[in-house]
Protein backbone atom coordinates (compact mmCIF):
# COMPACT_ATOMS: atom_id res chain seq x y z
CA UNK A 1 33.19 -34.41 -28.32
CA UNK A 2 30.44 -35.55 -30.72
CA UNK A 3 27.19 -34.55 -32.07
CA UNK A 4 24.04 -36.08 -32.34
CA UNK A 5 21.12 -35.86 -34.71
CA UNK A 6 19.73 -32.72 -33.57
CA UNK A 7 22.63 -30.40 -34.51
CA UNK A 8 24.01 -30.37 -30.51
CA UNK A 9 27.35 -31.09 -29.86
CA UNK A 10 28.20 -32.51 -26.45
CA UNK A 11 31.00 -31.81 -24.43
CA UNK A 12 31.40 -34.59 -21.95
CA UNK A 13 33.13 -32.30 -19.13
CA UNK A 14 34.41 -28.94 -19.49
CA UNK A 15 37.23 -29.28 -17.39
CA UNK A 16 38.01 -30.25 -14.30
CA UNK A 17 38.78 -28.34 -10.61
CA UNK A 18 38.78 -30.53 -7.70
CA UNK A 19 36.97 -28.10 -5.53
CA UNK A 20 33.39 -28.68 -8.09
CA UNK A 21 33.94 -32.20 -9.71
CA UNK A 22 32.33 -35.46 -8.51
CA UNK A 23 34.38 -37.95 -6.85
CA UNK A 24 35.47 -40.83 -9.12
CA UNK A 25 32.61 -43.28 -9.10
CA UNK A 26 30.30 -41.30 -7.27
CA UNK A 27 26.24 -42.46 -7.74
CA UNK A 28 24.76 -39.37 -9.61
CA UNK A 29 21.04 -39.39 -8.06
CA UNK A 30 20.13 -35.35 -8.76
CA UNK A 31 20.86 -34.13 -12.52
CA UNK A 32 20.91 -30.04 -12.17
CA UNK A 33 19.83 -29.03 -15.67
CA UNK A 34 20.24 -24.93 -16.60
CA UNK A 35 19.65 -23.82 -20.19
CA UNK A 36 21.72 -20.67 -20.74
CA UNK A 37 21.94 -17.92 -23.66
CA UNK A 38 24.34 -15.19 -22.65
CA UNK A 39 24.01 -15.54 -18.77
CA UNK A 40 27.77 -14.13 -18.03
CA UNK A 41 26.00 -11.83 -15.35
CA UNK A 42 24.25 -14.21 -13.45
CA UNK A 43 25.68 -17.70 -14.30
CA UNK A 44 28.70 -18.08 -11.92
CA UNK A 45 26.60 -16.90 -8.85
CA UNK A 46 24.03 -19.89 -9.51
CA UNK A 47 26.72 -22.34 -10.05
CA UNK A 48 28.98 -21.42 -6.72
CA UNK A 49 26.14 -22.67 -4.87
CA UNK A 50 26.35 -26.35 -5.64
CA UNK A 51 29.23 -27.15 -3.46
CA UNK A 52 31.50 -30.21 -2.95
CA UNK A 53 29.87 -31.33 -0.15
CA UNK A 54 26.50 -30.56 -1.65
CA UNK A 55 27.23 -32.53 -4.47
CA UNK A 56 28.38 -35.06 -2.84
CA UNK A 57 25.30 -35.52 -0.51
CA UNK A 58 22.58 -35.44 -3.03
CA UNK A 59 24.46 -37.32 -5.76
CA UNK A 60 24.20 -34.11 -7.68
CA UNK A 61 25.89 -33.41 -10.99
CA UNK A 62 25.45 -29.97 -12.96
CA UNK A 63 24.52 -29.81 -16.95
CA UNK A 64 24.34 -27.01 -18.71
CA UNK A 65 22.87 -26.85 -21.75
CA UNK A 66 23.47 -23.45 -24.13
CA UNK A 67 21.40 -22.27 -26.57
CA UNK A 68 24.58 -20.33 -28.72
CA UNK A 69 25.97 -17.85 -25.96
CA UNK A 70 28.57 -14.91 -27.40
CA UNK A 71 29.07 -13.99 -24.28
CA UNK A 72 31.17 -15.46 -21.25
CA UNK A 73 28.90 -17.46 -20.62
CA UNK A 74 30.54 -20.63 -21.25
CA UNK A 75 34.08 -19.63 -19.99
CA UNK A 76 32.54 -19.27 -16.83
CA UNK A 77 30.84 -22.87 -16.94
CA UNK A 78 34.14 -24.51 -17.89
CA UNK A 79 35.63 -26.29 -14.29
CA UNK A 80 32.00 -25.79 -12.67
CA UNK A 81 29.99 -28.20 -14.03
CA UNK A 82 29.77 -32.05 -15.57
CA UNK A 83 28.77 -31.17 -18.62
CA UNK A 84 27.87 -28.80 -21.10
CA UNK A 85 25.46 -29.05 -24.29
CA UNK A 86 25.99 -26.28 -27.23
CA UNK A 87 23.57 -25.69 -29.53
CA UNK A 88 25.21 -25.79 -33.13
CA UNK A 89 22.58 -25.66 -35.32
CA UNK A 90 21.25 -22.19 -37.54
CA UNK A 91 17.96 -21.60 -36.53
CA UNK A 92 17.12 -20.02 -32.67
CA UNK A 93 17.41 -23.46 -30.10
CA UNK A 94 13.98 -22.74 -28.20
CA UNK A 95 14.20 -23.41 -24.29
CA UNK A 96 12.52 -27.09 -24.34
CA UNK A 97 14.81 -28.03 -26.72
CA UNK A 98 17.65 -26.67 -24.26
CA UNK A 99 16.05 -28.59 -21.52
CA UNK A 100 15.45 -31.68 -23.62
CA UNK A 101 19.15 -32.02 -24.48
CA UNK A 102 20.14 -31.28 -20.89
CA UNK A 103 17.93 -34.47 -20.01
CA UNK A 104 19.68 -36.84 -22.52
CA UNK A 105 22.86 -36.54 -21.06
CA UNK A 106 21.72 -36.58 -17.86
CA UNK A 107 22.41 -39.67 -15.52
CA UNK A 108 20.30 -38.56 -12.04
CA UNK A 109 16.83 -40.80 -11.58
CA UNK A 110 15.60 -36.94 -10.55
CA UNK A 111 15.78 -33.67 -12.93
CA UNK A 112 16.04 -30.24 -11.50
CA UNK A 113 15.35 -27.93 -14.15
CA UNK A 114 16.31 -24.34 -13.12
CA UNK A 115 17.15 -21.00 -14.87
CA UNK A 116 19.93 -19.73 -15.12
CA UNK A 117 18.83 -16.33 -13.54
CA UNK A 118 17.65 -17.67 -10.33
CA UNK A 119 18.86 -16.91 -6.62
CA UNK A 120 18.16 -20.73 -4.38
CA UNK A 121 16.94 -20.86 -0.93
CA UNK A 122 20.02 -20.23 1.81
CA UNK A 123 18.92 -23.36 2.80
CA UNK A 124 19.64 -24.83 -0.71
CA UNK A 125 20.23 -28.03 1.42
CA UNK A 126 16.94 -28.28 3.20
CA UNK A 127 15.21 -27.56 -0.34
CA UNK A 128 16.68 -29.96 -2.05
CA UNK A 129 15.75 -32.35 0.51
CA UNK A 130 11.83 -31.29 0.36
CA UNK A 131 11.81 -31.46 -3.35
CA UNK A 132 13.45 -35.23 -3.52
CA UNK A 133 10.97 -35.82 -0.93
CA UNK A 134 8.02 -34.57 -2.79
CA UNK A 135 9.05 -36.12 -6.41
CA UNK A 136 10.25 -39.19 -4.62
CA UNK A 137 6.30 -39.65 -3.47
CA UNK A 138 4.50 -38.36 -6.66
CA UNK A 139 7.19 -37.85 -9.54
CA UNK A 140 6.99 -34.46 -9.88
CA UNK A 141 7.17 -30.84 -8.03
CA UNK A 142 7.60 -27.29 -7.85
CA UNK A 143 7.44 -24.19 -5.47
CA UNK A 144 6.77 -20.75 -5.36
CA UNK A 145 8.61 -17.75 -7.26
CA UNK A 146 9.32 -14.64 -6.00
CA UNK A 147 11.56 -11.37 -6.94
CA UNK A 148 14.50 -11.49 -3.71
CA UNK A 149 13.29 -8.98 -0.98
CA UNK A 150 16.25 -7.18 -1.41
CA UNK A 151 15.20 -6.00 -4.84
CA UNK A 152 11.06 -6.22 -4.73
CA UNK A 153 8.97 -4.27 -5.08
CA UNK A 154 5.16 -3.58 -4.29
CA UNK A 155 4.04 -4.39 -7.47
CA UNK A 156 6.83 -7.66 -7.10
CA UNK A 157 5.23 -8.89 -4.53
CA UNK A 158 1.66 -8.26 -4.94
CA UNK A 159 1.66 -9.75 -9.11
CA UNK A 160 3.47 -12.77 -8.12
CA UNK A 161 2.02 -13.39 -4.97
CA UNK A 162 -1.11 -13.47 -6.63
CA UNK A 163 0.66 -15.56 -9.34
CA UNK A 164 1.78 -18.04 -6.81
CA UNK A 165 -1.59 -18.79 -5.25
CA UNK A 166 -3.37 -19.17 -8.34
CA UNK A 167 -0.31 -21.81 -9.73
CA UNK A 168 -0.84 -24.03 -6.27
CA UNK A 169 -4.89 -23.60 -7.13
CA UNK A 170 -4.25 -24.94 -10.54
CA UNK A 171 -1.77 -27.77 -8.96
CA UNK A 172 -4.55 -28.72 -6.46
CA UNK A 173 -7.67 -28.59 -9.24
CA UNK A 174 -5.29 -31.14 -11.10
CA UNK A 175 -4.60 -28.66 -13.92
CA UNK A 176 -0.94 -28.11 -13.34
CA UNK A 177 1.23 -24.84 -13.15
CA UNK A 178 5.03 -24.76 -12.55
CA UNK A 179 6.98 -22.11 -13.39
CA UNK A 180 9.79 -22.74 -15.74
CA UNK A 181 12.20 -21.17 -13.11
CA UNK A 182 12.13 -24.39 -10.90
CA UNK A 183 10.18 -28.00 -12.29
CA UNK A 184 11.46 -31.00 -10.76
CA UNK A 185 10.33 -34.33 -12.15
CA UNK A 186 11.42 -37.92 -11.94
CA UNK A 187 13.27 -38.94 -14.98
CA UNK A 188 11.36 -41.98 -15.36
CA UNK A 189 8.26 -39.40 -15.55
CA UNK A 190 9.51 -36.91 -17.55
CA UNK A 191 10.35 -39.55 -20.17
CA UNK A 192 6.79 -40.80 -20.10
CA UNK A 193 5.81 -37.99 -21.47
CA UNK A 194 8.28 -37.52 -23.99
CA UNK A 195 9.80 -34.24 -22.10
CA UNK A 196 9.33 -30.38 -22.96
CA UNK A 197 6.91 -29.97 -26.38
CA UNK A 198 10.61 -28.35 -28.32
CA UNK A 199 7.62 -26.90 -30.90
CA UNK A 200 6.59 -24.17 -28.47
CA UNK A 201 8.45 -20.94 -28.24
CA UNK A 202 6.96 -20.65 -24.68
CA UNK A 203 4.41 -21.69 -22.16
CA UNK A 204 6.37 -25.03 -22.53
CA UNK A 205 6.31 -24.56 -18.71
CA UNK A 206 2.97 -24.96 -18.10
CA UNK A 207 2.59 -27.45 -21.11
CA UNK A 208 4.91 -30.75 -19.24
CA UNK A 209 2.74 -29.88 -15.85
CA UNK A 210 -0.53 -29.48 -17.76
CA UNK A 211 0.31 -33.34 -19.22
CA UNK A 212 1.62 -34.91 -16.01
CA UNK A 213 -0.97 -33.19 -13.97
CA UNK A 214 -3.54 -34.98 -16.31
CA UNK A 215 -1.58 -38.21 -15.22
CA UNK A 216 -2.08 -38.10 -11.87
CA UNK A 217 -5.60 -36.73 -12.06
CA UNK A 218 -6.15 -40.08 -13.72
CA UNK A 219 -4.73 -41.60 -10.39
CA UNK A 220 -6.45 -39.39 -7.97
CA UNK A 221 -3.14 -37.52 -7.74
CA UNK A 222 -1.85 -34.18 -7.57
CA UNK A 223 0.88 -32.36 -8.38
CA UNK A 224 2.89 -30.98 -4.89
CA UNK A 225 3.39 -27.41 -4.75
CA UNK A 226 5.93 -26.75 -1.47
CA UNK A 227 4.90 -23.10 -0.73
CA UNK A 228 7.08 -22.93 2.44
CA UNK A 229 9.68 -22.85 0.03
CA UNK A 230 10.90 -19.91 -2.58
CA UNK A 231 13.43 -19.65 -5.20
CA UNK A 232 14.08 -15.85 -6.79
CA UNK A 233 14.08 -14.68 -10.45
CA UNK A 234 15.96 -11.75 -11.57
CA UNK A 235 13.09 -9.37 -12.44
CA UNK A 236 14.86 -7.87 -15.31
CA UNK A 237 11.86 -8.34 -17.61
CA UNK A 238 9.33 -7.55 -15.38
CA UNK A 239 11.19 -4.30 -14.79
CA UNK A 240 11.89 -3.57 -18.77
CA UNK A 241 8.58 -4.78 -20.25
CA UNK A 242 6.34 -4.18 -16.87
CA UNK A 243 4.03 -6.36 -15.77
CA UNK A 244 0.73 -5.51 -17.89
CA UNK A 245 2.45 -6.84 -20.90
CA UNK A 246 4.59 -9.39 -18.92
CA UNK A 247 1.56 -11.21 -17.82
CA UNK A 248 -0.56 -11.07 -21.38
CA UNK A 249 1.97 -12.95 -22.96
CA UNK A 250 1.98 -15.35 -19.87
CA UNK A 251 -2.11 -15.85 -20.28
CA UNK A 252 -2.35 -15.54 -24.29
CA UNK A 253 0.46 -18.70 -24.55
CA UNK A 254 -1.05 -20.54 -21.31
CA UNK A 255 -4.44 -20.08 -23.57
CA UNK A 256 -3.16 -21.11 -27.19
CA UNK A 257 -1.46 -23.68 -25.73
CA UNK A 258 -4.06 -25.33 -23.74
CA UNK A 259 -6.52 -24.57 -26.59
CA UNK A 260 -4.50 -24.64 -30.14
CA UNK A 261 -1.71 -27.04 -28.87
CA UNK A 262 0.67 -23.93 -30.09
CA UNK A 263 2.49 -21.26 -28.23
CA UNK A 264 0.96 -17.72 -29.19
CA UNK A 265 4.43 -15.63 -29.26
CA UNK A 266 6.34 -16.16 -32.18
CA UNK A 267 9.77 -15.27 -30.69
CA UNK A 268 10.16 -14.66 -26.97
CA UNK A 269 12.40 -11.94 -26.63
CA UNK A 270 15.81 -12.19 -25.05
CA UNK A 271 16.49 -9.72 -21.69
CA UNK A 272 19.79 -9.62 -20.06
């Protein structure tokens, strides 16, 4: 265990069950990167679907990186994943800082950057597949959001359905939009750019696609948006702060940041 420069101290491993860990040796290709701050709800679900023999094919290892859970959060990491990334220092970690330290540990050539309250595709196989494909060809990707059928509802589907065709219209104008619930980017990429802006307390999301997007405009390139495929967020804020006031802070950050090179909230607040 040792810390770094940044107040993070790094657990190399958190314990080891043979069902989850990689084979000795094995070539990681897919680093799996979820920032957590008390996710003991929600947390074990997302990690029992990485399984051995999905690990194994995509050369997949799991990071988690924790902003200062009290919770069980961590217990329920230990034996699940490769590593884990605490947040020591006093002041509030924000999330591109989380996802930033997840990234230096990482080893994959590819960085999957999910949330930790996020249902994957059944076919979590096939997805993973399309996204290596797409950031394989152009370096970076992402795909449409959606609350699970099983819990939408009409206001669910008809605010982010509206949300996901005007985030592939921004991908296709070359202005870049990827929701912080999925981004996958090639590491090589994502370093270019110097990763998630850690200043922002949000709309870092759109901020790393808003600068890559500007990269590949450059090259007559745009950023892939794979709408035949969907990945589910919990809609626990949508449902506590409704969507009026959900979506004003999406479009007054997406505007200060894109404007005034600052996030407009001053804290985001924490839902679980």
């Amino acid at each position: 265990m040792d810390h770094d420069a940044t107040g993070l101290r790094r657990d190399a491993g958190c314990g080891s069950l043979p069902s989850t860990t990689q084979p000795p040796n094995h070539p990681i290709v897919l680093s799996v990167i979820i920032p957590t701050l008390n996710e003991e709800k929600l947390i074990a679900g997302l990690l029992s679907r990485f399984t051995p023999a999905l690990r194994e094919r995509f050369g997949l290892e799991l990071i988690v990186t924790d902003g200062g859970s009290t919770d069980r959060t961590l217990e329920l990491c230990e034996g699940r994943v490769d590593q884990i990334v605490q947040h020591t220092g006093g002041e509030r970690q924000t999330i591109g800082q989380g996802r930033n330290a997840g990234a230096r540990v990482a080893q994959g050539e590819m960085l999957l950057f999910l949330n930790a309250d996020v249902t994957l595709p059944s076919d979590l196989a096939g997805f993973l597949d399309a996204l290596s494909a797409a950031v394989e060809e152009k370096g970076i990707a992402t795909c449409r959001v959606q609350v699970h059928p099983d819990h939408a509802t009409v206001a669910d589907r008809l605010v982010l359905g509206t949300c996901d065709r005007i985030f592939w219209l921004f991908n296709r104008l070359g202005i870049g939009m990827g929701r912080g619930e999925c981004h996958a980017v090639r590491r090589a990429l994502f370093e270019q750019v110097g990763g998630y802006d850690e200043r922002l307390i949000a709309g870092e999301d759109f901020d790393l696609y808003h600068r890559i997007a500007g990269l590949l405009r450059a090259e007559g390139e745009r950023i892939p948006f794979l709408w035949e495929w969907t990945i589910y967020e919990d809609p626990r804020r949508y449902r506590e702060l409704g969507y009026a006031r959900t979506m004003w802070a999406w479009f007054t950050n997406t505007m200060s940041v894109t404007f005034r090179d600052r996030s407009y909230s001053e804290e985001w607040s924490v839902i679980r």
